[in-house]
Protein backbone atom coordinates (compact mmCIF):
# COMPACT_ATOMS: atom_id res chain seq x y z
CA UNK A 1 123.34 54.86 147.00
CA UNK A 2 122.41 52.04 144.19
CA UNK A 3 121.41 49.94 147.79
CA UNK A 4 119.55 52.25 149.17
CA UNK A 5 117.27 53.06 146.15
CA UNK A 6 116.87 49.38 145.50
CA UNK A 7 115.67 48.98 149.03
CA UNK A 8 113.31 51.93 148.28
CA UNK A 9 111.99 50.26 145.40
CA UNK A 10 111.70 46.78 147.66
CA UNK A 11 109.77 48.93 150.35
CA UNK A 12 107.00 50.19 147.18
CA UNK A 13 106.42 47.01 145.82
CA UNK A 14 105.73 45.26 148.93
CA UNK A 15 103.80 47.89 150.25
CA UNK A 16 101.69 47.78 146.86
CA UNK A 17 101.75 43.93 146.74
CA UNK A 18 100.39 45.06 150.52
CA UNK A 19 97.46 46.84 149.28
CA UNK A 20 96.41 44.62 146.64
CA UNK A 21 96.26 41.95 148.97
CA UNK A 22 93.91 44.15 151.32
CA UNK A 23 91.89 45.23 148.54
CA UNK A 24 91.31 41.61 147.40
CA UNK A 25 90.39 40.63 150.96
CA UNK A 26 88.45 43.50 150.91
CA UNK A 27 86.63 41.94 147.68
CA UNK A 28 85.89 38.80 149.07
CA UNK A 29 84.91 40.32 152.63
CA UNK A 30 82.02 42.29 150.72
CA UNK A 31 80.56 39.70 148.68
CA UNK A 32 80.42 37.07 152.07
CA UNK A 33 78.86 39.97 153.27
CA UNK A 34 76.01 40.76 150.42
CA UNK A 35 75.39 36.84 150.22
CA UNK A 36 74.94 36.44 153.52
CA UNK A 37 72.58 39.16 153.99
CA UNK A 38 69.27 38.08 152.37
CA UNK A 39 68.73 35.03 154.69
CA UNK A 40 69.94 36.24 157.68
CA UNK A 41 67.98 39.38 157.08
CA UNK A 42 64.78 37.57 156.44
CA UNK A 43 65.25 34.71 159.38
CA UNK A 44 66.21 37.84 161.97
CA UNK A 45 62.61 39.63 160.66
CA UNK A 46 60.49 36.89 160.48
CA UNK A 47 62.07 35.50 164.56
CA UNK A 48 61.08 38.73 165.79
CA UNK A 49 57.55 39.28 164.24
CA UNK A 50 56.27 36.00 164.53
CA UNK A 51 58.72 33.88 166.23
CA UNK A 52 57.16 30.50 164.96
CA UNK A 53 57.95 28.72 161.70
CA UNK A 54 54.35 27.75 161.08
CA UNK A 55 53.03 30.57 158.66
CA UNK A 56 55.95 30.60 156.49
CA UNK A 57 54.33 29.02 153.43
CA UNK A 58 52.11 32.22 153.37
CA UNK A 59 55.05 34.56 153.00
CA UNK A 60 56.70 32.84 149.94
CA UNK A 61 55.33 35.81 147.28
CA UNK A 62 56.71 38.49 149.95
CA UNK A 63 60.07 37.01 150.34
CA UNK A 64 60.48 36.32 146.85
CA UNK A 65 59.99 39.71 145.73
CA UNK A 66 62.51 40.65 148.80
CA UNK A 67 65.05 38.42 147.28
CA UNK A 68 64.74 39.59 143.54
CA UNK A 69 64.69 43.13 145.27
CA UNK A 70 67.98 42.71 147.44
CA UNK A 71 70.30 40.92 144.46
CA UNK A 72 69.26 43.98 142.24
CA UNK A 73 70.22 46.40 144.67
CA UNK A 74 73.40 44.76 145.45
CA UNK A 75 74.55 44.70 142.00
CA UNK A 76 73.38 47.99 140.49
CA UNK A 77 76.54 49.26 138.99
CA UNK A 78 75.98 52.33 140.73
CA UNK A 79 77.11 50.62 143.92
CA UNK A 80 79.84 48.52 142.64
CA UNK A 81 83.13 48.76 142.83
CA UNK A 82 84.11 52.11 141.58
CA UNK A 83 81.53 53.94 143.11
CA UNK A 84 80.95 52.58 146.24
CA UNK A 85 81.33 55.20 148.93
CA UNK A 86 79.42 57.93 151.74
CA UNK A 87 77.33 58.86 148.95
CA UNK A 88 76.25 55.63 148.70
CA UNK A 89 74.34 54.57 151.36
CA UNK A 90 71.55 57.67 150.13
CA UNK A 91 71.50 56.14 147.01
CA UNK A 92 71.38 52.25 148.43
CA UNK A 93 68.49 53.71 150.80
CA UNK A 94 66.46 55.19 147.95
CA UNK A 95 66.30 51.98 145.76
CA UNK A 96 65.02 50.07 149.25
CA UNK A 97 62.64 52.36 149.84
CA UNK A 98 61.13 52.28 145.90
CA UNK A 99 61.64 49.04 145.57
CA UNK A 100 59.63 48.14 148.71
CA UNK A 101 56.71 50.76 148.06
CA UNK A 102 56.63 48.48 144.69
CA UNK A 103 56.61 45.42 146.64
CA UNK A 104 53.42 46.52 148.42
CA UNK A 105 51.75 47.74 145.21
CA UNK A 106 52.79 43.89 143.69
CA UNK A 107 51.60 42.28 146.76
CA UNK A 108 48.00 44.11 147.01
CA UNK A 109 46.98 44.39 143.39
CA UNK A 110 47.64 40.54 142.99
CA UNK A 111 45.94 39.86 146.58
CA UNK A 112 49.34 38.50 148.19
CA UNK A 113 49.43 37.30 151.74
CA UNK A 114 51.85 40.01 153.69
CA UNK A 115 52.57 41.39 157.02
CA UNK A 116 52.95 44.87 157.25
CA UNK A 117 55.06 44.44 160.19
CA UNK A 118 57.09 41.50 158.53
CA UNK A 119 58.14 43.73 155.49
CA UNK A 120 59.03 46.80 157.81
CA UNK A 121 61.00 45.15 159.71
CA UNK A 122 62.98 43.79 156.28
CA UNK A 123 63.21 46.98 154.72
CA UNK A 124 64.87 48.64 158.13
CA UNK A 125 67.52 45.66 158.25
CA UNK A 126 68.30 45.94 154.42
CA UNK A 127 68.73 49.72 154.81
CA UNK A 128 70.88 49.06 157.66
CA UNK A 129 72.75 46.25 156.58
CA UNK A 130 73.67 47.71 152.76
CA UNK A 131 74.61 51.17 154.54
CA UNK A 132 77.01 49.37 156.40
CA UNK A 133 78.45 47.43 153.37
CA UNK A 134 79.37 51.18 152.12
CA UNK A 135 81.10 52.00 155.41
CA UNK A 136 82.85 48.73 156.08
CA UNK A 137 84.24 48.16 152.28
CA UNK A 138 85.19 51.28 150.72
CA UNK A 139 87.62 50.43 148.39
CA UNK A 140 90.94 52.32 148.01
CA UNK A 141 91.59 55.12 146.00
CA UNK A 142 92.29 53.53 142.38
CA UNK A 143 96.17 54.66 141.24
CA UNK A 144 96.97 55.54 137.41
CA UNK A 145 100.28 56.32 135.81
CA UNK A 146 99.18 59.02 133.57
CA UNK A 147 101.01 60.17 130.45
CA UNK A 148 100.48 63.81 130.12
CA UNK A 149 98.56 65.10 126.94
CA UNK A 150 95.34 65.36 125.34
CA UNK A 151 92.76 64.31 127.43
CA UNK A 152 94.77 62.80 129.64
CA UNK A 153 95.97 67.02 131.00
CA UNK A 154 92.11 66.74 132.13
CA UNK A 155 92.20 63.85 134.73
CA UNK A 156 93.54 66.59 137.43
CA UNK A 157 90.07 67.99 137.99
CA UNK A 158 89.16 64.53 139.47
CA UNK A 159 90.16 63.92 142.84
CA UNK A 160 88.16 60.15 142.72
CA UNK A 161 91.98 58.49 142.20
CA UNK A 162 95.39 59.11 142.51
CA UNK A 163 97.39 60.84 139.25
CA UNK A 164 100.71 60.14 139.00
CA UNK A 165 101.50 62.01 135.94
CA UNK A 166 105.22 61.68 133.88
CA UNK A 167 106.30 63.56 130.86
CA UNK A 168 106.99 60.53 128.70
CA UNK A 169 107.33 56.44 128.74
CA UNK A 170 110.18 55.20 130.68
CA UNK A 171 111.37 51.69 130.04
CA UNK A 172 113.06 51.23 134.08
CA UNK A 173 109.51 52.61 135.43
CA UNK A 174 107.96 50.69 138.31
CA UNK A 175 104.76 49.83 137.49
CA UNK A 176 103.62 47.85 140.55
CA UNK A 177 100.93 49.02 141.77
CA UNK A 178 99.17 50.74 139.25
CA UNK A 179 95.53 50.02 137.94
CA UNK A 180 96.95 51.08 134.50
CA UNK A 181 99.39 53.16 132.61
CA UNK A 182 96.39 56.24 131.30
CA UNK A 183 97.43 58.11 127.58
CA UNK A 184 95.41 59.38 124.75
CA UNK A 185 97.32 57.74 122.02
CA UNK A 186 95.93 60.92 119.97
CA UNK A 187 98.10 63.21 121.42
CA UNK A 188 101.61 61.24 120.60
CA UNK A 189 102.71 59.80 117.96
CA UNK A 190 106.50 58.38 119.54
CA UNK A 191 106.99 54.87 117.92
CA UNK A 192 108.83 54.01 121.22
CA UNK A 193 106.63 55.01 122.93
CA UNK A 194 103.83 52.83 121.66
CA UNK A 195 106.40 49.64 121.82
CA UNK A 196 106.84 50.60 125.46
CA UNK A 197 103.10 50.51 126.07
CA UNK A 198 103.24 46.87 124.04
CA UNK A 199 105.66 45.78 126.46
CA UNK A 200 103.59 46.51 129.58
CA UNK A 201 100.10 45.07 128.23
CA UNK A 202 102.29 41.79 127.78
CA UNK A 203 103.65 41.95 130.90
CA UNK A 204 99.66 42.60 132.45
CA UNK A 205 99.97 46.23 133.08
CA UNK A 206 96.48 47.32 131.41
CA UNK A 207 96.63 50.71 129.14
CA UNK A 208 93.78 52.78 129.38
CA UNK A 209 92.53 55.43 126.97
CA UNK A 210 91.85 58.45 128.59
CA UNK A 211 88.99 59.21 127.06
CA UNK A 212 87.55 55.75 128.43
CA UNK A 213 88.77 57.38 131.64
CA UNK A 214 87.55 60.84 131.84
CA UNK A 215 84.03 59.31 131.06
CA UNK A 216 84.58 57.15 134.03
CA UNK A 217 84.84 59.94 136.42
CA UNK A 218 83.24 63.11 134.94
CA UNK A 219 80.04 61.52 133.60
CA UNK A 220 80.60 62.96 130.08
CA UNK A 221 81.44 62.23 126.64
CA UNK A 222 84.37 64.48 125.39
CA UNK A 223 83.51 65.52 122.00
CA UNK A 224 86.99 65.20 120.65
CA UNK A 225 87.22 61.29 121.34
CA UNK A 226 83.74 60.39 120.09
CA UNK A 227 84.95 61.53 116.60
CA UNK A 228 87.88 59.56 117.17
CA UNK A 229 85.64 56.48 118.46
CA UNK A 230 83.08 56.60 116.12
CA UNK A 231 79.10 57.31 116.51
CA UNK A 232 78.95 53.38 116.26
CA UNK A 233 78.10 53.03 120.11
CA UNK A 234 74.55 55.98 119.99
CA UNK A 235 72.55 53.29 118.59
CA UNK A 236 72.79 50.44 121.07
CA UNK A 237 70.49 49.22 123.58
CA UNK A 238 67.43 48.73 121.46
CA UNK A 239 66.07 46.32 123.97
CA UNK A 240 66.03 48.24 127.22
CA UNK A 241 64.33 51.28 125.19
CA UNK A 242 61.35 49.27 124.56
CA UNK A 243 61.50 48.35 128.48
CA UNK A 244 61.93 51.78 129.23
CA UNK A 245 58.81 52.71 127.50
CA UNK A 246 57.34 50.41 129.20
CA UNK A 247 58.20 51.33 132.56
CA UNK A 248 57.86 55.00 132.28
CA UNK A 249 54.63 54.16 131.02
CA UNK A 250 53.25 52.39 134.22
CA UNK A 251 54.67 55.15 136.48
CA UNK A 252 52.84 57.94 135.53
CA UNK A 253 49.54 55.38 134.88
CA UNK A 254 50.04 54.90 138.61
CA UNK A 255 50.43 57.72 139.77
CA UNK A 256 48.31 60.08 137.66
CA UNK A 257 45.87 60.46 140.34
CA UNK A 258 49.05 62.68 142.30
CA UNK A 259 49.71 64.38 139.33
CA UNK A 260 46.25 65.12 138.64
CA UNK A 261 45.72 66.76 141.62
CA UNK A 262 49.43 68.54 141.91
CA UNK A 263 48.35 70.07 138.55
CA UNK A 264 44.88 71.05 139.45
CA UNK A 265 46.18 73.08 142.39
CA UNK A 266 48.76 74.67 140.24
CA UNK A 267 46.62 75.79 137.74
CA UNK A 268 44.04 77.69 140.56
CA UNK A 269 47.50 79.41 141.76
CA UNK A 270 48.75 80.49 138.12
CA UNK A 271 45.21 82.05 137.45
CA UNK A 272 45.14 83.97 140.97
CA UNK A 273 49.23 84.81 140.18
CA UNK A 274 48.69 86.81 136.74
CA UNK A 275 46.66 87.26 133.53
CA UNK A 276 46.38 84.62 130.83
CA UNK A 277 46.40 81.04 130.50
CA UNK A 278 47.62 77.88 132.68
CA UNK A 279 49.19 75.84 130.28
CA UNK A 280 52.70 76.89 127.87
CA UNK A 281 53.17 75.44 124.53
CA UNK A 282 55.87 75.36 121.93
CA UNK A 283 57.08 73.30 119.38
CA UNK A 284 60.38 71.50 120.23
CA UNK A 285 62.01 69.13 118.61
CA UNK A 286 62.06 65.12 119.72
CA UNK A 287 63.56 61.79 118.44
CA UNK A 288 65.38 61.97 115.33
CA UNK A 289 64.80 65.30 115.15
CA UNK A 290 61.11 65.21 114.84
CA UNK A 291 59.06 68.28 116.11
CA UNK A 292 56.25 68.18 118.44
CA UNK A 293 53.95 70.14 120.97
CA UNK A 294 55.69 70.50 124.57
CA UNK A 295 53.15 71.09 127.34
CA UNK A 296 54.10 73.15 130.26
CA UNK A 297 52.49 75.42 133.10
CA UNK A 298 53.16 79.09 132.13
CA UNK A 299 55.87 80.60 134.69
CA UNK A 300 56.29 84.08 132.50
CA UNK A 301 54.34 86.85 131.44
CA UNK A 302 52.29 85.95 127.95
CA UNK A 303 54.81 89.04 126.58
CA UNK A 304 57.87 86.70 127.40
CA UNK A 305 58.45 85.91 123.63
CA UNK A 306 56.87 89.27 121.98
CA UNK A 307 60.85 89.80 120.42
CA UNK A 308 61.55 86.06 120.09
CA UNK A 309 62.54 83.31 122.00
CA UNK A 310 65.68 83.34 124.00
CA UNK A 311 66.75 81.77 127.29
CA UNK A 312 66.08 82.20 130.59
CA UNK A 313 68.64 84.23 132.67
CA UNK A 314 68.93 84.46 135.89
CA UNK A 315 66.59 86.82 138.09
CA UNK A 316 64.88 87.09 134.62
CA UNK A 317 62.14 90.04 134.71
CA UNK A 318 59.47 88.07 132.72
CA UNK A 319 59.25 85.41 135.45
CA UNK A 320 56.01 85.62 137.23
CA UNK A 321 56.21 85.68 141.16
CA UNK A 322 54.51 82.20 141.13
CA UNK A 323 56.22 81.09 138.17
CA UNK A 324 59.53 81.10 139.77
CA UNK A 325 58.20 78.69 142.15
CA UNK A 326 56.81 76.70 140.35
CA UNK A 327 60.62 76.89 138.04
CA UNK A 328 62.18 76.45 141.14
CA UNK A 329 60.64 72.87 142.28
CA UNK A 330 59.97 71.74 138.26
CA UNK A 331 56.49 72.15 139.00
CA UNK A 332 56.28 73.74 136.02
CA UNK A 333 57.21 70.44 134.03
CA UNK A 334 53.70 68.38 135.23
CA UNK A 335 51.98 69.02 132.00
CA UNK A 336 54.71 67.05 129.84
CA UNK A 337 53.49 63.62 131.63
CA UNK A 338 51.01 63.71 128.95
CA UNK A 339 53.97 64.13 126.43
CA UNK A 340 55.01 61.12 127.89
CA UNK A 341 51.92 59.34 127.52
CA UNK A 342 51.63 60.65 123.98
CA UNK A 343 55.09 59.09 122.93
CA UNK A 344 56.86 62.73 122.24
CA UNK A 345 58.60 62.41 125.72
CA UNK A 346 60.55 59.94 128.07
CA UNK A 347 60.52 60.75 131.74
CA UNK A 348 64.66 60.17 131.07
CA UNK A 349 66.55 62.24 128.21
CA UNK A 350 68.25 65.30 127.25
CA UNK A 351 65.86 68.18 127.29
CA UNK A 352 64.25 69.27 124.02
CA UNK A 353 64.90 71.89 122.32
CA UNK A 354 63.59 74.81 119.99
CA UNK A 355 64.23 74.33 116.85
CA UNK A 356 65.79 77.94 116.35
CA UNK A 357 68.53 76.88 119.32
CA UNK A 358 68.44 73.76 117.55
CA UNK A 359 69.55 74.80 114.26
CA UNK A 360 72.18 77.04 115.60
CA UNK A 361 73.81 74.60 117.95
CA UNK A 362 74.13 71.63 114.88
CA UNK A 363 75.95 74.61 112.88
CA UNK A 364 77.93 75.49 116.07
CA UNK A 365 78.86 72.07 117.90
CA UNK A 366 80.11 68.91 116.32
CA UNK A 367 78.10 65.92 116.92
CA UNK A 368 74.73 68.35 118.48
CA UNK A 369 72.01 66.19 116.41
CA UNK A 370 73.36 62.98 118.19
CA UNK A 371 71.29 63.97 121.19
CA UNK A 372 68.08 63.39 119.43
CA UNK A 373 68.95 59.59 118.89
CA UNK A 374 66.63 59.00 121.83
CA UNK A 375 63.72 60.84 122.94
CA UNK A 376 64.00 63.76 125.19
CA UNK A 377 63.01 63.70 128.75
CA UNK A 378 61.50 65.83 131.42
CA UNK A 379 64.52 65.24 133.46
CA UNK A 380 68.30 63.75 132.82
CA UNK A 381 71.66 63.38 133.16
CA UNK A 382 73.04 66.19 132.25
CA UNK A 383 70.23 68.29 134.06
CA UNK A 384 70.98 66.90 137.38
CA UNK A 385 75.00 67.02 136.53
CA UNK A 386 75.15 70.51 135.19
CA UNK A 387 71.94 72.57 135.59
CA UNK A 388 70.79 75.35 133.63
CA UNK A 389 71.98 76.14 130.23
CA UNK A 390 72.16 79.61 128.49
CA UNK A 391 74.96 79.98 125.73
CA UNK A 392 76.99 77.93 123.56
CA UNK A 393 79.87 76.91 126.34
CA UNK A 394 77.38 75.76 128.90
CA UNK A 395 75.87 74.19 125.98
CA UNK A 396 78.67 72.13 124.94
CA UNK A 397 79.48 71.17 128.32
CA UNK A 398 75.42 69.63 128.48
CA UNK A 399 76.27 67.97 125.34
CA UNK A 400 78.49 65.94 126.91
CA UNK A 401 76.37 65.04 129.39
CA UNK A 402 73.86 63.85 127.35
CA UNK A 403 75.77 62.23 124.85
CA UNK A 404 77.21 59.92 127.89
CA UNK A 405 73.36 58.76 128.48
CA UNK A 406 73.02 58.08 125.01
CA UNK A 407 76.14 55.53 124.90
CA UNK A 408 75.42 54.49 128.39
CA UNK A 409 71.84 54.46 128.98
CA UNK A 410 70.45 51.53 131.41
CA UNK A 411 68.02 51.34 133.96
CA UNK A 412 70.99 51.34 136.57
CA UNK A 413 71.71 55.08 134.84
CA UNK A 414 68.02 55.50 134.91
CA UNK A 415 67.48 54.78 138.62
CA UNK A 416 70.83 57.03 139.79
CA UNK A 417 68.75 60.04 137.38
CA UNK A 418 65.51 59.56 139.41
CA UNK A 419 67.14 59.09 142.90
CA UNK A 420 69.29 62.66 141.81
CA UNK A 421 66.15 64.50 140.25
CA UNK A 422 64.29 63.67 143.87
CA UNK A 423 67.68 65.94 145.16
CA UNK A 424 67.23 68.50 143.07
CA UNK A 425 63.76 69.38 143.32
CA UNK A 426 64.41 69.64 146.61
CA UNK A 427 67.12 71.86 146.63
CA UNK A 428 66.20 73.92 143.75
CA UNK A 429 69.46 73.49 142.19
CA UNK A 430 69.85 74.86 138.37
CA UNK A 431 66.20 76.20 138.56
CA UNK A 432 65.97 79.84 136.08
């Protein structure tokens, strides 16, 4: 019996010795294939459009841009490792796509030499040849060894990896084949237990909080853990908020003449639609809990708020027949560009607030005012991850949300918010 269980054993570890050899190959296969991409992308495109080397010098601005366009692209952390997969190749299309209609803004307002045809035929190869990265290398389904309790119980929901979850530590466990031994060290407080763990970080078996890992895969911050952690980690990224402001900046400077004209149809419909006026206001509150004037088109009767403000609910009578269209598709939101402009808004954020909500969630919900370390935004993470919210659970489960953008924020996050808020408007999804 000993035999056979030791050949059992044999049969695991070489199968998982097995798989880590195939992801590694895997590893290597995928960056031979993103190197080699850019030139032979570029050589195939420029053979078939022109099919003569003698122009060339002409095109060095457009395939410079190209190049600085394809590394970023292939190493967003939104299509690394851990994320690569079906779902992928939408979002590896959609930064192409904006990246090249920015190429062609670059290229004309700074009177660049370019071919039409030349960068067409780039952008169709690049969508094509990063789509088939994501079909070609997706990796395996990461394996954990997962203690049970605390956070840890959580990890179930996720169906992105492979659970295995055990009662308690068990010195004779095989831990081949693992990406790490998962526990929230909160939840136990077994001496031998923590020796155990010891043990297998010396012996290069990683242990992973599961906090850490519950972020990983549901896109939120657990409350419990950040008090735990420390708020030390809300303030960071100083830099790329300046860039942001920047950037957000120059989008809606270039295209204000879209918006202009969205809004100046809207407005003719809300007049024809009902009585009263175009534009919404209310106070909200911003950064650092600041208050300031929120612009939006009205979408409700002017009685909506006769007995106080409340939310939204669903098939909620004070909606205006064009108003729930214009809820529906965010149309609504137009007027807070200028909020933008103004420096009240970001186009990226948690939503703002009344201050009446805002007062009642701090006394409610640990760690509420945290969301106000950066400036709201017309759209965000949790808005795409979670929808609409209308009491204090739904609430708390936003919080989350937004506190993960707050420790995480990047322009990779920022880019996977826009290519998502581009989904929802047109599906409608969350709309009240």
């Amino acid at each position: 019996m000993s035999n056979f269980k030791s050949d059992l054993q044999q049969e695991k570890i070489a199968a998982n010795n097995g798989q880590e050899i195939i992801h590694s190959k895997n590893s290597y296969a995928r960056l031979i294939w993103y190197v080699a991409g850019l030139p032979v992308i570029i050589v195939a495109s420029y053979h078939i459009v022109f099919g003569t080397w003698t122009v060339l010098p002409k095109f060095i601005p457009s395939i410079t841009l190209v190049s600085f366009l394809y590394a970023a692209v292939c190493t967003n952390r939104y299509l690394s490792d851990n994320h690569m997969s079906y779902r992928a190749i939408g979002l590896s299309a959609f930064y192409a796509t904006a990246g090249f209609l920015l190429i062609f803004a670059v290229l004309a307002l700074f009177r660049f030499y370019y071919s039409r045809s030349f960068l067409l035929s780039i952008y169709l190869m690049m969508v094509t040849w990063l789509g088939a990265a994501m079909l070609f290398f997706q990796n395996r389904r990461t394996n954990y060894l997962v203690i049970k309790g605390g956070v840890a119980d959580k990890l179930r929901n996720f169906s992105e990896a492979e659970w295995e979850f055990i009662e308690k530590h068990s010195r004779d466990a095989d831990l081949s084949g693992y990406e790490g031994i998962v526990v929230d060290l909160h939840a136990h407080d077994d001496k031998s237990m923590l020796n155990w763990l010891i043990n297998s970080t010396l012996s290069g078996v990683p242990i992973l909080h599961a906090a850490n890992i519950f972020e990983r895969y549901s896109g939120r911050t657990h409350l419990d853990y950040l008090a735990h952690e420390g708020l030390y980690r809300l303030t960071r990224n100083n830099y790329y908020q300046a860039f942001k402001r920047f950037w957000e900046v120059v989008f809606v400077i270039v295209f204000s003449p879209l918006i202009i004209f969205l809004m100046l149809v809207t407005a003719v419909c809300i007049k024809l639609d009902s009585k009263g006026p175009v534009l919404f206001t209310q106070e909200r509150v911003g950064k650092n809990g600041n208050p300031f004037t929120l612009y939006k088109f009205r979408s409700m009767v002017t009685s909506a708020e006769k007995n106080g403000a409340k939310f939204a609910q669903e098939n909620d009578d004070r909606i205006t027949a064009f108003g729930a269209f214009i809820r529906k598709f965010r149309i609504d939101e137009l007027p807070q560009f200028w909020n933008v402009l103004k420096g009240d808004m970001s186009l990226i954020g948690p939503r703002p607030e009344q201050q009446k909500f805002v007062r009642y969630f701090r006394e409610e919900i640990p760690f509420y005012s945290y969301r106000h370390a950066v400036r709201p935004g017309i759209t965000g993470w949790a808005q795409i991850k979670d929808g609409y919210a209308a009491d204090l659970d739904t609430t708390v489960n936003k919080l989350e949300y937004d506190l993960y953008y707050v420790k995480n924020r990047s322009f990779s996050l920022d880019l996977l918010i826009v290519y998502a808020t581009f989904k929802t408007i047109i599906t409608g999804f969350g709309s009240r």
